[in-house]
C-alpha atoms as a PDB file:
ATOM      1  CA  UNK A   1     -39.282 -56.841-197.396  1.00  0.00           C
ATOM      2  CA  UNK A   2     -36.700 -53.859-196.900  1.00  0.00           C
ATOM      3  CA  UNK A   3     -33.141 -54.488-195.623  1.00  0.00           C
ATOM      4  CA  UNK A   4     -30.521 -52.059-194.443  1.00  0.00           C
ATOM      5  CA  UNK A   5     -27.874 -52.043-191.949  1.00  0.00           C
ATOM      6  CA  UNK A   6     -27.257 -50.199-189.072  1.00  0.00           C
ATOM      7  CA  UNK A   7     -24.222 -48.648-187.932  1.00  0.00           C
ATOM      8  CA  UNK A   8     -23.529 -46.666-184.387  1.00  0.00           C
ATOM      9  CA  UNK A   9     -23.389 -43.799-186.888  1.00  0.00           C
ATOM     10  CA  UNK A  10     -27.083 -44.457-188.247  1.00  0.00           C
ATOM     11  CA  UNK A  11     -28.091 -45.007-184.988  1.00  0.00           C
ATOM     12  CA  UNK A  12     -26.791 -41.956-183.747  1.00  0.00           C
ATOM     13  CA  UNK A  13     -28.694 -40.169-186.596  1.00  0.00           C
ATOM     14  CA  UNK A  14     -31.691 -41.352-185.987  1.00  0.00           C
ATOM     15  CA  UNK A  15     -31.811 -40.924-182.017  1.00  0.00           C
ATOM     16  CA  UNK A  16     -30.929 -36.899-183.041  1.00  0.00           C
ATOM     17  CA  UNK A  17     -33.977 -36.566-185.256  1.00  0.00           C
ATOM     18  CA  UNK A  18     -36.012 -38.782-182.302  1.00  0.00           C
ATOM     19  CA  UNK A  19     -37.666 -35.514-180.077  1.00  0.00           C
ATOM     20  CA  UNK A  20     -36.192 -36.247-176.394  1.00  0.00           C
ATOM     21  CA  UNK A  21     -37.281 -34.574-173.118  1.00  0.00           C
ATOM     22  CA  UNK A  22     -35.035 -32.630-171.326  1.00  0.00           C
ATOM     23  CA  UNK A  23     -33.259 -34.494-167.983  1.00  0.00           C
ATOM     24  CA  UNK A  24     -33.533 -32.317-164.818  1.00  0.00           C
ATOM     25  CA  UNK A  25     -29.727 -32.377-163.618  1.00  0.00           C
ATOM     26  CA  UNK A  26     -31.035 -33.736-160.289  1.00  0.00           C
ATOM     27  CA  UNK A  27     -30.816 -37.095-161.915  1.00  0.00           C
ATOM     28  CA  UNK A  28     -27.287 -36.553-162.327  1.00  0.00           C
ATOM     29  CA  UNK A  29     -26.491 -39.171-159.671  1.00  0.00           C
ATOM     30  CA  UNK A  30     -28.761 -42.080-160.732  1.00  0.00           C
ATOM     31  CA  UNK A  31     -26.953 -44.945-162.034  1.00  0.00           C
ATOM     32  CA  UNK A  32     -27.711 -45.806-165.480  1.00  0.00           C
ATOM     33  CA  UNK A  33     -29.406 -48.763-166.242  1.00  0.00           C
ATOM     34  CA  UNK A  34     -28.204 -48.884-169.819  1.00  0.00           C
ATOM     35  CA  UNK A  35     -26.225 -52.255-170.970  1.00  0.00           C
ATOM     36  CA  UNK A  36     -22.811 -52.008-170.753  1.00  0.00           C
ATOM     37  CA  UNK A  37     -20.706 -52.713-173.044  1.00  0.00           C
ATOM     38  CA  UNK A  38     -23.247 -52.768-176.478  1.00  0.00           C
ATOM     39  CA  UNK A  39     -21.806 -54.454-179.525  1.00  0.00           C
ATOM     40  CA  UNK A  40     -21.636 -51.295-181.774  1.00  0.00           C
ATOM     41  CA  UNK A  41     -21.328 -53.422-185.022  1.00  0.00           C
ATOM     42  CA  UNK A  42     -23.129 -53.781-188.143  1.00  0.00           C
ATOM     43  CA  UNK A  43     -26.611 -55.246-187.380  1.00  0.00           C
ATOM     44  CA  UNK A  44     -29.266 -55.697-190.690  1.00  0.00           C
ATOM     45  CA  UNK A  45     -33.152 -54.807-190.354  1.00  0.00           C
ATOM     46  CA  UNK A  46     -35.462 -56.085-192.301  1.00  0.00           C
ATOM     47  CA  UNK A  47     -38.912 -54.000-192.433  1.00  0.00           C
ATOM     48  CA  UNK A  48     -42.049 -56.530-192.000  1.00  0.00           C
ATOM     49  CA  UNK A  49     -45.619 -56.355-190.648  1.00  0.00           C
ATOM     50  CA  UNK A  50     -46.000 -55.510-187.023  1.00  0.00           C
ATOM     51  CA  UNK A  51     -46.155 -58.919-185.351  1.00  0.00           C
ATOM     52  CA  UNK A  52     -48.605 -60.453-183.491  1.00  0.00           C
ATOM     53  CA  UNK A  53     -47.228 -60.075-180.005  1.00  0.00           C
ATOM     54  CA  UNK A  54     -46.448 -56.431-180.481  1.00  0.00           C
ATOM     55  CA  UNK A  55     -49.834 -55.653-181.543  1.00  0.00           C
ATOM     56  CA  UNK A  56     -51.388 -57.866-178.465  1.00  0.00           C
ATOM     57  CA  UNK A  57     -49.398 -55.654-175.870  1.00  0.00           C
ATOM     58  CA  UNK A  58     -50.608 -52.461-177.687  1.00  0.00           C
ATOM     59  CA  UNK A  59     -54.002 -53.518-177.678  1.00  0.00           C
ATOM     60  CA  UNK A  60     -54.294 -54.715-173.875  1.00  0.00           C
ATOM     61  CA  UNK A  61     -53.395 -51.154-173.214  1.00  0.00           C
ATOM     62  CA  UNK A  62     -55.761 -49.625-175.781  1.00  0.00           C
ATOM     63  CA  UNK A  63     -58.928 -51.770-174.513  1.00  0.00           C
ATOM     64  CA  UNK A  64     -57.865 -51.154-170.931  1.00  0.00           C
ATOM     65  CA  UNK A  65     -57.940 -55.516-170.408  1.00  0.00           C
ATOM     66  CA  UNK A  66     -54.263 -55.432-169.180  1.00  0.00           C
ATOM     67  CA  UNK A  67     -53.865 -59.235-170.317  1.00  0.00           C
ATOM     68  CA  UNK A  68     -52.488 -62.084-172.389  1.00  0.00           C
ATOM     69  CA  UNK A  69     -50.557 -58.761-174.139  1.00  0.00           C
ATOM     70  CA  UNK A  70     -48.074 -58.149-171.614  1.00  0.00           C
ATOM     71  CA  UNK A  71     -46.744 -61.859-171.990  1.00  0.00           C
ATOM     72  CA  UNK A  72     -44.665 -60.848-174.650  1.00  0.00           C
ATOM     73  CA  UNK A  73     -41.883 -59.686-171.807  1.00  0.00           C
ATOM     74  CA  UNK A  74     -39.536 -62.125-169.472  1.00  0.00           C
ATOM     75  CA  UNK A  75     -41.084 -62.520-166.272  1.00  0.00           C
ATOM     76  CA  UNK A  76     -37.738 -60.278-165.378  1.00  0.00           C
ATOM     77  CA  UNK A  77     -37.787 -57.711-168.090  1.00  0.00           C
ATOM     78  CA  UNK A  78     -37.018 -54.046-167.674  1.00  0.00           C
ATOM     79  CA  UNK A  79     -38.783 -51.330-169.069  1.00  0.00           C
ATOM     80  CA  UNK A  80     -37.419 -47.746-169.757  1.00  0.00           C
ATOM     81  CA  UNK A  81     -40.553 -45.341-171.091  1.00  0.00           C
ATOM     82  CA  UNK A  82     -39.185 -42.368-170.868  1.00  0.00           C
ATOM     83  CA  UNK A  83     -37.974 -41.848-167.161  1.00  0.00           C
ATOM     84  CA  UNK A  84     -39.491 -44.820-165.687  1.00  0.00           C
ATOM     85  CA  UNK A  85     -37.405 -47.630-164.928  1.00  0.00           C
ATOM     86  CA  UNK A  86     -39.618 -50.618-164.303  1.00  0.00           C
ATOM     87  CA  UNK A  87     -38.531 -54.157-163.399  1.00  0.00           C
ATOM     88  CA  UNK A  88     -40.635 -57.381-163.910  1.00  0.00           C
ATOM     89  CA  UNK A  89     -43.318 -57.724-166.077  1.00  0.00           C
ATOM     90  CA  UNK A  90     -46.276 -57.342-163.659  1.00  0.00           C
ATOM     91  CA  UNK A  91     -44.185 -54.075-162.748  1.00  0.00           C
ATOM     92  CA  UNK A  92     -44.489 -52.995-166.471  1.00  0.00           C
ATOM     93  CA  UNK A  93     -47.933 -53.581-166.375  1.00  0.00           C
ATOM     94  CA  UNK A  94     -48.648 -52.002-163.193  1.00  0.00           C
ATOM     95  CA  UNK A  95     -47.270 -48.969-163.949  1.00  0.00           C
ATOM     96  CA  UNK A  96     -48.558 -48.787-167.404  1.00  0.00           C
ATOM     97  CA  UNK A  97     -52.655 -49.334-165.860  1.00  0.00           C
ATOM     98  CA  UNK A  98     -51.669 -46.610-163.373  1.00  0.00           C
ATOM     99  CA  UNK A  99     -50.806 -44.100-165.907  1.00  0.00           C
ATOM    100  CA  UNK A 100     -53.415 -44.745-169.088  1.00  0.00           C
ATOM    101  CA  UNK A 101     -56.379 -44.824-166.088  1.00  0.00           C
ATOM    102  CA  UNK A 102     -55.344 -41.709-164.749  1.00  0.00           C
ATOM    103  CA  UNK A 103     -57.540 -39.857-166.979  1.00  0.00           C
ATOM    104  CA  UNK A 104     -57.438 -41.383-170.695  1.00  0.00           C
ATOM    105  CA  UNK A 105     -58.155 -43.638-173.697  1.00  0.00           C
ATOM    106  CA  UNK A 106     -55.281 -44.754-175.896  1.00  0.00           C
ATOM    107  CA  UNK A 107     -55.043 -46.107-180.008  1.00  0.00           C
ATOM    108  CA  UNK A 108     -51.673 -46.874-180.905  1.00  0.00           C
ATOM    109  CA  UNK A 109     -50.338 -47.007-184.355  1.00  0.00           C
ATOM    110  CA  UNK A 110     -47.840 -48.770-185.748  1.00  0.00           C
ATOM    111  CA  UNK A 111     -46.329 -47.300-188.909  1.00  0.00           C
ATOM    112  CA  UNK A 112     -42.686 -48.868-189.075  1.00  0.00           C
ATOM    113  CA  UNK A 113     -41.389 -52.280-187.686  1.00  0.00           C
ATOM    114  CA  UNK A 114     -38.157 -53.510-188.531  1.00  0.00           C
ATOM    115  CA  UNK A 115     -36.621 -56.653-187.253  1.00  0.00           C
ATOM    116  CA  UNK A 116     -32.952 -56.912-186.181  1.00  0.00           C
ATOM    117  CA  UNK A 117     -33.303 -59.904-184.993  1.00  0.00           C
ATOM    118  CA  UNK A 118     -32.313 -59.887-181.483  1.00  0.00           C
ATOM    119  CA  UNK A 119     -33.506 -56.298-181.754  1.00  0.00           C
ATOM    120  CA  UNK A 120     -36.585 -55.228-182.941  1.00  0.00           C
ATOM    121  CA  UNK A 121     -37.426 -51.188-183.463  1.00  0.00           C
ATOM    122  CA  UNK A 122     -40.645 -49.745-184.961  1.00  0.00           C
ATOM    123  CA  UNK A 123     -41.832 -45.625-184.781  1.00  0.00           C
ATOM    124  CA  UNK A 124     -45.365 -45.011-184.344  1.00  0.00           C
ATOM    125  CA  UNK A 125     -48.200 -42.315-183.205  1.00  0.00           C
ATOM    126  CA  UNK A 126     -50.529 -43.182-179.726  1.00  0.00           C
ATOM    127  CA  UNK A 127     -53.581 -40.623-179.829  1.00  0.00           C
ATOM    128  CA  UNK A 128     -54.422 -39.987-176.419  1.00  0.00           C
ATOM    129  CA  UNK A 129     -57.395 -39.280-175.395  1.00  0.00           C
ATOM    130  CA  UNK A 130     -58.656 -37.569-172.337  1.00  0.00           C
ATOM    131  CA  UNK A 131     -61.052 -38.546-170.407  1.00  0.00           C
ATOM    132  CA  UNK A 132     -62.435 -34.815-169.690  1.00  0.00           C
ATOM    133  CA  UNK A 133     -63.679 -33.173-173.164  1.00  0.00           C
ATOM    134  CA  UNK A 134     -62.329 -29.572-172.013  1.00  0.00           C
ATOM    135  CA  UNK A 135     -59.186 -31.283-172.542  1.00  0.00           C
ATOM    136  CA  UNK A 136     -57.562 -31.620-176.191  1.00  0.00           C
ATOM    137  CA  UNK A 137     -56.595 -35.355-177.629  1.00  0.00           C
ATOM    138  CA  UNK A 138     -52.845 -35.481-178.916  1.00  0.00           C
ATOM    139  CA  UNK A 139     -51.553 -37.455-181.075  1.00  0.00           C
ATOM    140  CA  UNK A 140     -47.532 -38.182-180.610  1.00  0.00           C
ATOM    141  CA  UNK A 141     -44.897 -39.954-182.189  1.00  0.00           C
ATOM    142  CA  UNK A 142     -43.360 -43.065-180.524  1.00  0.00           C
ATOM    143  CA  UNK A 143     -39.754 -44.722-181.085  1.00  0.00           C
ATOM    144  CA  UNK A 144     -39.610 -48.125-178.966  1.00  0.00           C
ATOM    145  CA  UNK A 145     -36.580 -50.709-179.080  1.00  0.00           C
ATOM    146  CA  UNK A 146     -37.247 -54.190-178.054  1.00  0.00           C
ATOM    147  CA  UNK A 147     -34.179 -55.972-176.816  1.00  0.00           C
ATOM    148  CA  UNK A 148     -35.403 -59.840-177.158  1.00  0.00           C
ATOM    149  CA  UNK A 149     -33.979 -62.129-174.845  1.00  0.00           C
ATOM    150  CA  UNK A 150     -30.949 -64.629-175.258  1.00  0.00           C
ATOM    151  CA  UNK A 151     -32.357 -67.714-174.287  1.00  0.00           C
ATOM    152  CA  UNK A 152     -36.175 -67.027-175.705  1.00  0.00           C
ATOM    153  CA  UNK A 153     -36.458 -64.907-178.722  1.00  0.00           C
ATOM    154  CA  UNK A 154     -39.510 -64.350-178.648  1.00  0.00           C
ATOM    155  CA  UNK A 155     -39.423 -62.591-175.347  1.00  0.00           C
ATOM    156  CA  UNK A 156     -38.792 -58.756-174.760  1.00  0.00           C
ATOM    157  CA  UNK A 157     -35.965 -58.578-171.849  1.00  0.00           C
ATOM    158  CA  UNK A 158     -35.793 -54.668-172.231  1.00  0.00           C
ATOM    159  CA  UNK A 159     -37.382 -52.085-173.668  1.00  0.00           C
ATOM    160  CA  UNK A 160     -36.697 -49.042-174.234  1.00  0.00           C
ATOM    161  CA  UNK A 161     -39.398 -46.568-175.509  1.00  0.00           C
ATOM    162  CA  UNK A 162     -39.846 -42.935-176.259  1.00  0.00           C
ATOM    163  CA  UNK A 163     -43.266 -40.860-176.571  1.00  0.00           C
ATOM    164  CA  UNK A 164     -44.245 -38.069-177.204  1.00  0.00           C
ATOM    165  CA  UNK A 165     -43.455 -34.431-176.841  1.00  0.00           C
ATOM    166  CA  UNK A 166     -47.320 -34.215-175.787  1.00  0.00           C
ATOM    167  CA  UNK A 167     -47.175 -30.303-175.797  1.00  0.00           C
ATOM    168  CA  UNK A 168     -44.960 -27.415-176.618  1.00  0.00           C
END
């Protein structure tokens, strides 16, 4: 296994090199649902297989079954894919069915996971594939943080997940 540690600077680093869409500065006024008050501190990763659970919730949205997958969140979790802002788990999933069967077929990829412990990060690619063959497939990258909860580990209270540009 690989260790390093992360510092606000690292982290900082890597979020500049992570492609971001632009905010309209309508959204000016919307109050952030961002933690307050994050322990910027020293926090070691260790790089390891993708677990199970991740690899459930990727495939529930890859085979279009919308299952078992999704119980890897708190019944309360929050998820922030880009501009959503989703609470509750059968919110999550909701939104997620309403956007993949709008008109394609995913395949995740997981190429990095590293475990922080109460964090978990990992960078990927999803192809995406459209439903209508006029239409090209892409393939972007992904950047997701998993912010476990307090009380049980091995449950995702937030996450916090980046894809894509899709097109330029």
């Amino acid at each position: 296994m690989n260790e390093f540690t992360l510092t606000g600077r690292t982290l900082l680093a890597l979020a500049a090199t992570t492609p971001v869409a632009s905010i309209p500065t309508a959204s000016e006024g919307i109050q952030s649902t961002h933690p307050r008050g994050i322990d910027m501190t020293s926090r070691t990763f260790t790089k390891r297989p993708a677990p199970d659970w991740l690899l459930a919730f990727w495939r529930e949205i890859d085979d279009k079954t919308w299952g078992k997958g999704f119980d890897c969140f708190k019944e309360d979790a929050i998820a922030n894919l880009g501009v959503s802002d989703w609470h509750g788990r059968e919110a999550i999933r909701e939104n997620l069915r309403a956007f993949v069967d709008q008109g394609f077929t995913a395949h995740h990829e997981v190429v990095e996971y590293w475990d922080g412990g109460a964090l978990k990060v990992f960078r990927g690619f999803v192809t995406m594939k459209p439903n209508d063959p006029a239409q090209k497939t892409v393939r972007p990258a992904m950047t997701h943080f998993f912010y476990m909860d307090e009380k049980d580990p091995s449950k995702v209270a937030h996450w916090y997940g980046s894809v894509g540009p899709v097109a330029f």
